[in-house]
Protein backbone atom coordinates (compact mmCIF):
# COMPACT_ATOMS: atom_id res chain seq x y z
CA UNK A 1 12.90 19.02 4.01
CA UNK A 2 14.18 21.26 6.63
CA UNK A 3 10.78 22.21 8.15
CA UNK A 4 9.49 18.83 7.90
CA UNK A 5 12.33 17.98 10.82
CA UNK A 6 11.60 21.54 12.27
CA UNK A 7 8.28 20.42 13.00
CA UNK A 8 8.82 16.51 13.60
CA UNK A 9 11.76 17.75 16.70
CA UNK A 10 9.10 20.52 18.43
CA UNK A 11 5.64 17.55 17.98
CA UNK A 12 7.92 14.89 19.67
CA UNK A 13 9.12 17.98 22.39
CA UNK A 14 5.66 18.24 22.87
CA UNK A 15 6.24 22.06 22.82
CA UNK A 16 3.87 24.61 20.57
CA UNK A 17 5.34 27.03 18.40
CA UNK A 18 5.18 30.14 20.69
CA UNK A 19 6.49 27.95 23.62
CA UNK A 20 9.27 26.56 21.35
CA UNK A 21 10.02 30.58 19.95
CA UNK A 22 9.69 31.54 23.84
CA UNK A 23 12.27 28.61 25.21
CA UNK A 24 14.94 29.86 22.14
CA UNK A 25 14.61 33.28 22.85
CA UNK A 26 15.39 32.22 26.76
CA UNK A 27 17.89 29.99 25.69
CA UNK A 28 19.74 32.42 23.12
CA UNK A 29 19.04 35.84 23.74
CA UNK A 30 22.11 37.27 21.86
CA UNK A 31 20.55 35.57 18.52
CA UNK A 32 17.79 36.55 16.10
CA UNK A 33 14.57 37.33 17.80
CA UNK A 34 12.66 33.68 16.55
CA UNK A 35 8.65 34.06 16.80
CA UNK A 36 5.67 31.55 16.34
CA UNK A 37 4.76 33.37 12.83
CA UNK A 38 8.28 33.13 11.86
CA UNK A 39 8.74 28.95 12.67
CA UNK A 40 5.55 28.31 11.35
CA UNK A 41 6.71 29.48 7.73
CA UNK A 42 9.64 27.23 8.61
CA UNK A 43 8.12 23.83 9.09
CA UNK A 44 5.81 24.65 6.31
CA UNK A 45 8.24 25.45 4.10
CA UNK A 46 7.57 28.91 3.23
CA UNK A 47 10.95 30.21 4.06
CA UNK A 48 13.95 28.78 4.94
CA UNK A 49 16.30 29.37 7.83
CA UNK A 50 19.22 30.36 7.63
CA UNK A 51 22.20 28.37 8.90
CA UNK A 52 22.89 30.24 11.69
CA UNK A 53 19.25 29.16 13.04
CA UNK A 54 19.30 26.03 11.74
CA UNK A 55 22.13 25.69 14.41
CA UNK A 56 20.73 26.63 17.18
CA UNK A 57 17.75 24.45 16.38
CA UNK A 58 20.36 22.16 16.12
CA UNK A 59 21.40 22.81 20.05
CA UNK A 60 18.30 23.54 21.08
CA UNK A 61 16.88 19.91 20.26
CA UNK A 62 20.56 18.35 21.24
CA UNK A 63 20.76 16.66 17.47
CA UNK A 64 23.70 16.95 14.96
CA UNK A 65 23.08 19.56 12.19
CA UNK A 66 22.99 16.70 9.12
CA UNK A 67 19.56 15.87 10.82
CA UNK A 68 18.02 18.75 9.28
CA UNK A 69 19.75 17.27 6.11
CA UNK A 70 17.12 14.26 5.73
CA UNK A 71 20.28 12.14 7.64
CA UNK A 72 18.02 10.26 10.23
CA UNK A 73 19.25 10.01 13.66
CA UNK A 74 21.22 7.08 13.61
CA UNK A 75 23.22 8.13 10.79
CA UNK A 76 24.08 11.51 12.00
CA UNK A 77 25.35 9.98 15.26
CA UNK A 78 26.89 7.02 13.72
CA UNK A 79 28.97 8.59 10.74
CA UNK A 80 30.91 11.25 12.86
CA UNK A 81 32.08 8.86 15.19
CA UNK A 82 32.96 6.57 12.49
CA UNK A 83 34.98 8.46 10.71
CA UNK A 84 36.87 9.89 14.04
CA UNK A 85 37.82 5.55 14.51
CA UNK A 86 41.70 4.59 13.25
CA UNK A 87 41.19 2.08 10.57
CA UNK A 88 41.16 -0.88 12.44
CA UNK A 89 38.60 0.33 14.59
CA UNK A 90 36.67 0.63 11.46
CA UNK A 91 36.92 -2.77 10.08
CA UNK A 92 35.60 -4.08 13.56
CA UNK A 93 32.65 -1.72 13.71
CA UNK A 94 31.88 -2.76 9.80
CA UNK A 95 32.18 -6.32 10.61
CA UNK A 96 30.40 -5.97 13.68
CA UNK A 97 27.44 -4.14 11.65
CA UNK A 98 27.68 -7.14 8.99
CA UNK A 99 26.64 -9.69 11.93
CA UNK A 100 24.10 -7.77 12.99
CA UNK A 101 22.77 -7.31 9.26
CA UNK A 102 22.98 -11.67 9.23
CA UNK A 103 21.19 -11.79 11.95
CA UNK A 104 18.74 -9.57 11.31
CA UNK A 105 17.71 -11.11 8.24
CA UNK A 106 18.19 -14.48 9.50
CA UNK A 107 15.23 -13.73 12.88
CA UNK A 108 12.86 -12.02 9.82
CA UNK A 109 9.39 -13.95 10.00
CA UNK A 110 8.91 -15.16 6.60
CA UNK A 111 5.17 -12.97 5.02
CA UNK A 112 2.22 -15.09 5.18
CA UNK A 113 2.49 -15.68 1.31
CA UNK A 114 6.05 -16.98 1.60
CA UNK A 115 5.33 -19.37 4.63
CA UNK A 116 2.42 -21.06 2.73
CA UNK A 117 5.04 -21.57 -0.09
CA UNK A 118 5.12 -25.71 -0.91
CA UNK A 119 7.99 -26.44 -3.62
CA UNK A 120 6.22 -25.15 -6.28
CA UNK A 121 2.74 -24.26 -4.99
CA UNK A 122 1.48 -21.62 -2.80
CA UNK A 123 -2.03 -21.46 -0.51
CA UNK A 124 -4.20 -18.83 -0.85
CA UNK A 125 -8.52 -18.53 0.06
CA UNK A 126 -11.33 -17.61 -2.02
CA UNK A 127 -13.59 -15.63 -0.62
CA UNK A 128 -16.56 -15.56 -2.81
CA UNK A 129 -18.20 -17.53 -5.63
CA UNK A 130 -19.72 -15.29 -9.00
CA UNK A 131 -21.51 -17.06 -11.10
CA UNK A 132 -20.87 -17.64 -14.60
CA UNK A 133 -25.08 -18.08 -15.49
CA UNK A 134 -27.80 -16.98 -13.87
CA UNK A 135 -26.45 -15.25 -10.69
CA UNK A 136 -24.93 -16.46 -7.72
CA UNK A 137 -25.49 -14.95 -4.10
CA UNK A 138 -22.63 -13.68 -1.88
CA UNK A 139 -21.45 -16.07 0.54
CA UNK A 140 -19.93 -14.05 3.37
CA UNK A 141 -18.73 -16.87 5.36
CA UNK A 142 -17.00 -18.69 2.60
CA UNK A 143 -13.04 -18.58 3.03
CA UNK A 144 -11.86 -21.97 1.18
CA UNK A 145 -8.45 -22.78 1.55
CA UNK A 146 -7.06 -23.78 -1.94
CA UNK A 147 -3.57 -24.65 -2.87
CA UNK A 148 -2.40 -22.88 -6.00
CA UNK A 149 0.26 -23.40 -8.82
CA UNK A 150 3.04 -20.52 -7.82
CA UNK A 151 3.60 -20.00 -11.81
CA UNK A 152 0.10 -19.34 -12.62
CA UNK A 153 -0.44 -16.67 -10.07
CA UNK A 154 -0.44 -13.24 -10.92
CA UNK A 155 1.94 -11.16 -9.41
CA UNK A 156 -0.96 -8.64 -7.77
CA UNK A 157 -4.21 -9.29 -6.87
CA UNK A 158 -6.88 -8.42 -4.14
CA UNK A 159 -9.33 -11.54 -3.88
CA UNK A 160 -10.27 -14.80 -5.08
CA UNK A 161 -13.45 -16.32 -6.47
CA UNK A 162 -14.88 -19.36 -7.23
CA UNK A 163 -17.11 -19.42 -10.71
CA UNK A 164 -19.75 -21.53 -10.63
CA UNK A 165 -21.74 -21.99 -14.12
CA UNK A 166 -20.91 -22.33 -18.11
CA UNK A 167 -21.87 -18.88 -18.97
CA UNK A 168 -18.59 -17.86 -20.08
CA UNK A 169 -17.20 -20.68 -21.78
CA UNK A 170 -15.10 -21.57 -23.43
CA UNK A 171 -12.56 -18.80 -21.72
CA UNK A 172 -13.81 -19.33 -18.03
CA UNK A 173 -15.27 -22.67 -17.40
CA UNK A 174 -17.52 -23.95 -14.47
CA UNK A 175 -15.33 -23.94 -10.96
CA UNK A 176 -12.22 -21.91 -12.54
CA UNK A 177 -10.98 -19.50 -9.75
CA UNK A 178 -10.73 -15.91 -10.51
CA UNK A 179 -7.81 -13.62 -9.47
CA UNK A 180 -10.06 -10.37 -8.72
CA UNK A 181 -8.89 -6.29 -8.57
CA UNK A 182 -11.38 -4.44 -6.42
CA UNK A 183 -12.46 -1.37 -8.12
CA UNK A 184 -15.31 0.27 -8.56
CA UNK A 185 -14.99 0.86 -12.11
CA UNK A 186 -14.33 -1.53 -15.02
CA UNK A 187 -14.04 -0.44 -18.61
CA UNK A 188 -15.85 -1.39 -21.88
CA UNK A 189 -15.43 -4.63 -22.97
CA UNK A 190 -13.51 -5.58 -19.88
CA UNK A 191 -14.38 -9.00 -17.73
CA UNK A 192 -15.70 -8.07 -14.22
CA UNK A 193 -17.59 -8.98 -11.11
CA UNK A 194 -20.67 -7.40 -10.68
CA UNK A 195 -23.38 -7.61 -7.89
CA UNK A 196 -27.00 -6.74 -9.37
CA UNK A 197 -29.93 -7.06 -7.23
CA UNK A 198 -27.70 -9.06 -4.51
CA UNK A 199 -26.45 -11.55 -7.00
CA UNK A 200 -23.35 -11.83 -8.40
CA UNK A 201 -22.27 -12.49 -11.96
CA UNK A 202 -18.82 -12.67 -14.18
CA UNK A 203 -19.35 -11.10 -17.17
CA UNK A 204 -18.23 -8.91 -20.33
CA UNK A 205 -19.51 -5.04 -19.87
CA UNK A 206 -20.73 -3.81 -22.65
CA UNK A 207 -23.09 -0.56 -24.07
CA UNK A 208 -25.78 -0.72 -26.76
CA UNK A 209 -25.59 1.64 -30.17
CA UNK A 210 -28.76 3.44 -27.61
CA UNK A 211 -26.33 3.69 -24.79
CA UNK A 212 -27.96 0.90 -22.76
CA UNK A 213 -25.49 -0.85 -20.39
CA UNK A 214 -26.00 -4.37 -20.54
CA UNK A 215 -23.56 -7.56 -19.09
CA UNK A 216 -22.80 -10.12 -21.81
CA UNK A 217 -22.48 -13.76 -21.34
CA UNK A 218 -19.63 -15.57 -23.71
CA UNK A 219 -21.68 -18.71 -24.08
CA UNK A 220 -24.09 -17.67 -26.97
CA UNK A 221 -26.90 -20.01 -24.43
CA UNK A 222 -27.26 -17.36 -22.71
CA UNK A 223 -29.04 -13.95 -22.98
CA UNK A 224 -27.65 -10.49 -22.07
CA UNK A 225 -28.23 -8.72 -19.13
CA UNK A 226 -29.54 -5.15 -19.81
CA UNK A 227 -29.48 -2.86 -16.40
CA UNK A 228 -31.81 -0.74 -15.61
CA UNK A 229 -32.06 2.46 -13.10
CA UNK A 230 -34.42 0.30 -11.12
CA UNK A 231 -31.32 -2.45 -10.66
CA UNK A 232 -29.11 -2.26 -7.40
CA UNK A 233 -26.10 -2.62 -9.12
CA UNK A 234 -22.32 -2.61 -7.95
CA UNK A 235 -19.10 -2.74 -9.56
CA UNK A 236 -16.95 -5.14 -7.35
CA UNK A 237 -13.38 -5.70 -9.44
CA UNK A 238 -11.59 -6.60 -12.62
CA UNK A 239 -10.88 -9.98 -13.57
CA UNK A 240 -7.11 -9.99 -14.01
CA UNK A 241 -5.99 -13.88 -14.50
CA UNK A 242 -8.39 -17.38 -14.56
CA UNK A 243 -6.86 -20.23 -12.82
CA UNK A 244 -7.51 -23.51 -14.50
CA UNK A 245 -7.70 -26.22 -12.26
């Protein structure tokens, strides 16, 4: 929006608003009379200018007017001159701009996802192990390197784990890696990682007919766990895809 670029030109000016109303009063004295209150509403977008000022704003700041257009810099320069070039002249400044464009994409540095790319497999770490049984602890310095089937990774994810325990069988088995959202909320019935009383678990959350919160194991071996007020208990993320290995 106009007032966005308003404001953008007098920050990078380094001026204030009644220095920048002062210097185009100074600098156009047969114009409108412009005043701090009056730019303010500008760059705020409480009222528009009109053309006229726009123009002068235009001078003032030494840009061309399709800036205030949402035309960044570049363009506005670059498309007036381009269209002033004979024909020829044009073909060599588009081919020119093609080699640059080649280039350009030819010097990118490849994301750190891409360059651990291997045929068909990519590398990622996990970062923590939950346990699928009687609760794991947090290992803060664990950051395992493990190299991962490119089909059977989901397309977004925050974090890894590692599951260690039977707890959840048969649908997530001892050592399967987890492909983890961090949130701080997971719904009913949903799969999560949870962290209660510094340990942490993968499990089913579930609420009692009494409105008890309790996790739920899938392997019938094991019991529920019913939380408490007294529990420290934290949310970490959803469980969005289990890698088999």
């Amino acid at each position: 929006m106009i007032g966005n670029r308003i404001k953008e030109l007098r920050k990078n000016n380094g001026l204030t608003l009644e220095e920048l109303a002062d210097a185009l009063n100074k600098n156009y004295p047969d114009t409108i009379n412009f005043n701090k209150g009056k730019i303010s509403k500008w760059e705020n977008n409480k009222e528009e200018p009109r053309l006229s000022s726009v123009k002068i704003l235009a001078d003032f700041f030494d840009v061309p007017l399709d800036y205030f257009n949402g035309i960044d810099l570049a363009q506005a320069e670059i498309l007036p001159i381009y269209s002033k070039l004979s024909r020829d002249r044009q073909e060599k400044v588009l081919y020119f701009a093609k080699e640059q464009l080649e280039e350009q994409e030819a010097s990118v540095v490849p994301s750190i996802f891409e360059k651990s790319q291997d045929d068909n497999y990519i590398t990622d770490y996990v970062e923590g192990l939950v346990a699928a049984g009687h609760g794991t602890f947090q290992e803060d310095n664990l950051h395992m390197e493990v190299k991962l089937r490119a089909d059977d990774v989901p397309e977004k994810y925050d974090t890894i784990a590692k599951v260690a325990g039977d707890s959840m069988e048969p649908l997530i088995e001892d050592n399967d890696l987890l492909f983890i959202n961090i949130t701080s909320q997971v719904d009913i019935n949903d799969i999560g990682i949870f962290q209660v009383n510094g340990k942490n678990f993968v499990k089913k959350l579930k609420r009692d007919y009494d409105g008890s919160w309790y996790l739920q194991s899938l392997n019938n071996s094991y019991e529920e766990i019913y939380l408490t007020e007294n529990d420290d208990i934290r949310t970490i993320g959803e469980v969005v895809e289990i890698y088999k290995n």
